[in-house]
C-alpha atoms as a PDB file:
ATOM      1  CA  UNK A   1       0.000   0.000   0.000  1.00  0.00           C
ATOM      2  CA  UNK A   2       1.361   3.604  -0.821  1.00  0.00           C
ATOM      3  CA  UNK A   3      -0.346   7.277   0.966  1.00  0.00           C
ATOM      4  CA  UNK A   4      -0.346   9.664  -0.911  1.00  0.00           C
ATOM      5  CA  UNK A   5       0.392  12.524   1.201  1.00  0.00           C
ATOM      6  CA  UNK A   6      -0.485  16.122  -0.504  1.00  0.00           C
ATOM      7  CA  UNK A   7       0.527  19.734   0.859  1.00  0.00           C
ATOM      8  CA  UNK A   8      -1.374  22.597  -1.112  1.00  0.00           C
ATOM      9  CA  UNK A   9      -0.654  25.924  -0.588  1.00  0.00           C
ATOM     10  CA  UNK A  10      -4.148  27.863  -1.129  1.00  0.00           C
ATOM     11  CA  UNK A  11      -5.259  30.946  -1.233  1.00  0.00           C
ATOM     12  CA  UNK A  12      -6.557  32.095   2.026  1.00  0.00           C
ATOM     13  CA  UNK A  13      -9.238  33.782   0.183  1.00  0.00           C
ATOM     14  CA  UNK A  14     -10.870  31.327  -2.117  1.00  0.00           C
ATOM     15  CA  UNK A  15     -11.647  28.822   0.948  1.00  0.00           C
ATOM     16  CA  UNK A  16     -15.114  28.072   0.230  1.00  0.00           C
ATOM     17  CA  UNK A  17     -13.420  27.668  -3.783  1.00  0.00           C
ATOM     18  CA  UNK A  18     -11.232  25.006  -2.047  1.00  0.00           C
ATOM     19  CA  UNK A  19     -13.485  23.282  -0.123  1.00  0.00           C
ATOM     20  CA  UNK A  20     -15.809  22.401  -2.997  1.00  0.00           C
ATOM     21  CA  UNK A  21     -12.792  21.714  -5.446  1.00  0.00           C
ATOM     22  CA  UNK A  22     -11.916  19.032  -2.821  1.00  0.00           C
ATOM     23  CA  UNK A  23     -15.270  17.935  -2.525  1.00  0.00           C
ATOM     24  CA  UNK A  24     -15.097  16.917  -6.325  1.00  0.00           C
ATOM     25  CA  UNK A  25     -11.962  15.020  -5.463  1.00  0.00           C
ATOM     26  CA  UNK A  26     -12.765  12.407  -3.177  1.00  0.00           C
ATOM     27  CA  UNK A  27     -15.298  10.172  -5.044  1.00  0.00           C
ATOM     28  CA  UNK A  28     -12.750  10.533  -8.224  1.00  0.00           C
ATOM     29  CA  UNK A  29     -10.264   9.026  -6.308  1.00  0.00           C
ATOM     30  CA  UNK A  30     -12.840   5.807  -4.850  1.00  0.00           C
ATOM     31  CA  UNK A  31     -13.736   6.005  -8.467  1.00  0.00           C
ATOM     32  CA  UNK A  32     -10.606   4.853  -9.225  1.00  0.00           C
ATOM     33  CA  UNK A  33     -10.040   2.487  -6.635  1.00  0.00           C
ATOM     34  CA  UNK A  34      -8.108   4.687  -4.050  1.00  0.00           C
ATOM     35  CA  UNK A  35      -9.223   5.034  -0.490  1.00  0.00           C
ATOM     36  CA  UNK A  36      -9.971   8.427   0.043  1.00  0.00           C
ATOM     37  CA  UNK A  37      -8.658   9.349   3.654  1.00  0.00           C
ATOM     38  CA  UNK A  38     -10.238  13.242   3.225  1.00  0.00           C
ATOM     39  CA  UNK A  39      -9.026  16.543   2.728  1.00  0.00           C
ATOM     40  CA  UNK A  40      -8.192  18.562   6.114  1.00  0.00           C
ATOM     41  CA  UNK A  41      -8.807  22.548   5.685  1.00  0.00           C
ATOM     42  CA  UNK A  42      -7.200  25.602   7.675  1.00  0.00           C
ATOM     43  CA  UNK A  43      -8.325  26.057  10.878  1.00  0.00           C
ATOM     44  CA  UNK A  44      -6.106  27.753  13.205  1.00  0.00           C
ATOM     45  CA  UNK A  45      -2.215  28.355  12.513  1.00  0.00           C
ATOM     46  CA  UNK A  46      -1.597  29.032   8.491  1.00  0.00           C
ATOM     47  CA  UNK A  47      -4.157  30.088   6.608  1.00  0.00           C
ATOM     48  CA  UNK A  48      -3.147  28.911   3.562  1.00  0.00           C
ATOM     49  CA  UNK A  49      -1.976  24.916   4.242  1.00  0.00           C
ATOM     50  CA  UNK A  50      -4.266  22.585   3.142  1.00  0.00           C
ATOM     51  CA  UNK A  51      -3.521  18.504   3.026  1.00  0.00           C
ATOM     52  CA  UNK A  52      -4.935  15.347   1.215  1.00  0.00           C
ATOM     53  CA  UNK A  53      -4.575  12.307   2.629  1.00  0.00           C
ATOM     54  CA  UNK A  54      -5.689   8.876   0.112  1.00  0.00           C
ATOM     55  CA  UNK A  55      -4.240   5.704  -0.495  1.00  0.00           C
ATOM     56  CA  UNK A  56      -3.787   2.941  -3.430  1.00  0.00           C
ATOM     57  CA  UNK A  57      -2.631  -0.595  -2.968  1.00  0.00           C
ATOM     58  CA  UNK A  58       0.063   0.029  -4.788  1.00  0.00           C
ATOM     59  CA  UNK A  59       2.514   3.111  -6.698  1.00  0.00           C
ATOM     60  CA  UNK A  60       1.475   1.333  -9.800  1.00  0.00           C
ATOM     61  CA  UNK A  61      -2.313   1.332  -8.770  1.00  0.00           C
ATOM     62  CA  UNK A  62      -1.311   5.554  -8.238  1.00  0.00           C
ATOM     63  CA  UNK A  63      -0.068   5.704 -11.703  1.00  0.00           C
ATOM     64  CA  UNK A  64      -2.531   4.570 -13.382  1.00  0.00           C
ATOM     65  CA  UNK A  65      -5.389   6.502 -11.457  1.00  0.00           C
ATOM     66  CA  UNK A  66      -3.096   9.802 -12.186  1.00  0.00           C
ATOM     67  CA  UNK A  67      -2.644   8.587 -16.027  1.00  0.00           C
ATOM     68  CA  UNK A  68      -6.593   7.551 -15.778  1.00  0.00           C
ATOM     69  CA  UNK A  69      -7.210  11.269 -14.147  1.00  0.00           C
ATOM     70  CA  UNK A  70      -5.880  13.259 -16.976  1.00  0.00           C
ATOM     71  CA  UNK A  71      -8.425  11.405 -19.764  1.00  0.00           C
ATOM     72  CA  UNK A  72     -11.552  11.560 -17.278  1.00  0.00           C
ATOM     73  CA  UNK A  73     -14.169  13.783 -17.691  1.00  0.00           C
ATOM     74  CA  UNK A  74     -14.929  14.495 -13.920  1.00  0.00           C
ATOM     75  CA  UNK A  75     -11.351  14.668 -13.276  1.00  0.00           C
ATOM     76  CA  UNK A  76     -10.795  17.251 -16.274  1.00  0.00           C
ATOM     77  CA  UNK A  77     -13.364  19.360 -14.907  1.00  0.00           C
ATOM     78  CA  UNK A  78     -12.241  19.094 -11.202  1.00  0.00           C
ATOM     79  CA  UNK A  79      -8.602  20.586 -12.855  1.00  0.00           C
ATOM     80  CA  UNK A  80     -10.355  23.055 -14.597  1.00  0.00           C
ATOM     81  CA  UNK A  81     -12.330  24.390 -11.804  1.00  0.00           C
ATOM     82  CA  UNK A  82      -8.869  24.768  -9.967  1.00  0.00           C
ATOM     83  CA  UNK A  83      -7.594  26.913 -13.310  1.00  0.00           C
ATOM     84  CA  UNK A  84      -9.873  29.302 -13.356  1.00  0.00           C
ATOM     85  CA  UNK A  85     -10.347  29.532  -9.429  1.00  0.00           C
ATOM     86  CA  UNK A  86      -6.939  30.051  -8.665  1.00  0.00           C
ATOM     87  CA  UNK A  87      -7.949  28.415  -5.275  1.00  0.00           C
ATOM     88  CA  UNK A  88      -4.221  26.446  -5.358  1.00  0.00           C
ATOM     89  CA  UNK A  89      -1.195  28.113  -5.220  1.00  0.00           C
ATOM     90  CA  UNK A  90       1.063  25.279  -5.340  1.00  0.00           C
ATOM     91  CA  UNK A  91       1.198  21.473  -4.329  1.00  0.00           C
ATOM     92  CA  UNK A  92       3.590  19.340  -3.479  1.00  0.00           C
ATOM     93  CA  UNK A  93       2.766  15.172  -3.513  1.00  0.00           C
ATOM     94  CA  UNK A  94       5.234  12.706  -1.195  1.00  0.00           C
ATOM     95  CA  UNK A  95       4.264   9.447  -0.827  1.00  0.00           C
ATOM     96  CA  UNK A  96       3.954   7.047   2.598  1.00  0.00           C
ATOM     97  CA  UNK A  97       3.599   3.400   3.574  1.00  0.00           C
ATOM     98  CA  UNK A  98       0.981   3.397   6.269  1.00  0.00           C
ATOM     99  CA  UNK A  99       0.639   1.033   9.445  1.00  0.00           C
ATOM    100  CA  UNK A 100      -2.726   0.460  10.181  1.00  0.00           C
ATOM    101  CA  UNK A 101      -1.799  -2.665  13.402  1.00  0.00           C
END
């Protein structure tokens, strides 16, 4: 199993543009047979650090959800919303084995 862990650096003032993006997110992800683990929003501290938390069974499950993503209808619209939103900044992906026991 691999985590993928993401950082995004969002702007403070499209939070509600954010929050929906990430909304549109999660099922794509199950869609594709990750485990969605959620999205965690600013609440005190930064104001502009957002993470992503979902997992695949494998990187080569990852790869082909990501390769899958960018030919995907929902998925093209989810990256579009994000375009013309500006509601990321930046994001930066690292990847984790998790213990669950």
């Amino acid at each position: 199993m691999v985590t993928c862990y993401l950082k995004y650096v969002i702007d403070p003032y499209k939070l509600s543009e954010f929050e929906r993006y990430s909304k549109m997110w999660i099922p794509l992800v199950e869609k594709f047979g990750g485990q969605h683990h959620g999205y965690f929003l600013p609440s005190e501290g930064a104001n502009n650090i957002a993470i992503a938390l979902f997992t695949f069974q494998s990187l080569a499950a990852y790869e082909e959800y990501r390769q899958a993503s960018f030919q995907d209808e929902d998925c093209l619209a989810a990256f579009q919303f994000a375009k013309e939103t500006r509601c990321v900044v930046s994001c930066k992906r690292s990847f984790m084995r998790p213990v669950f026991e």
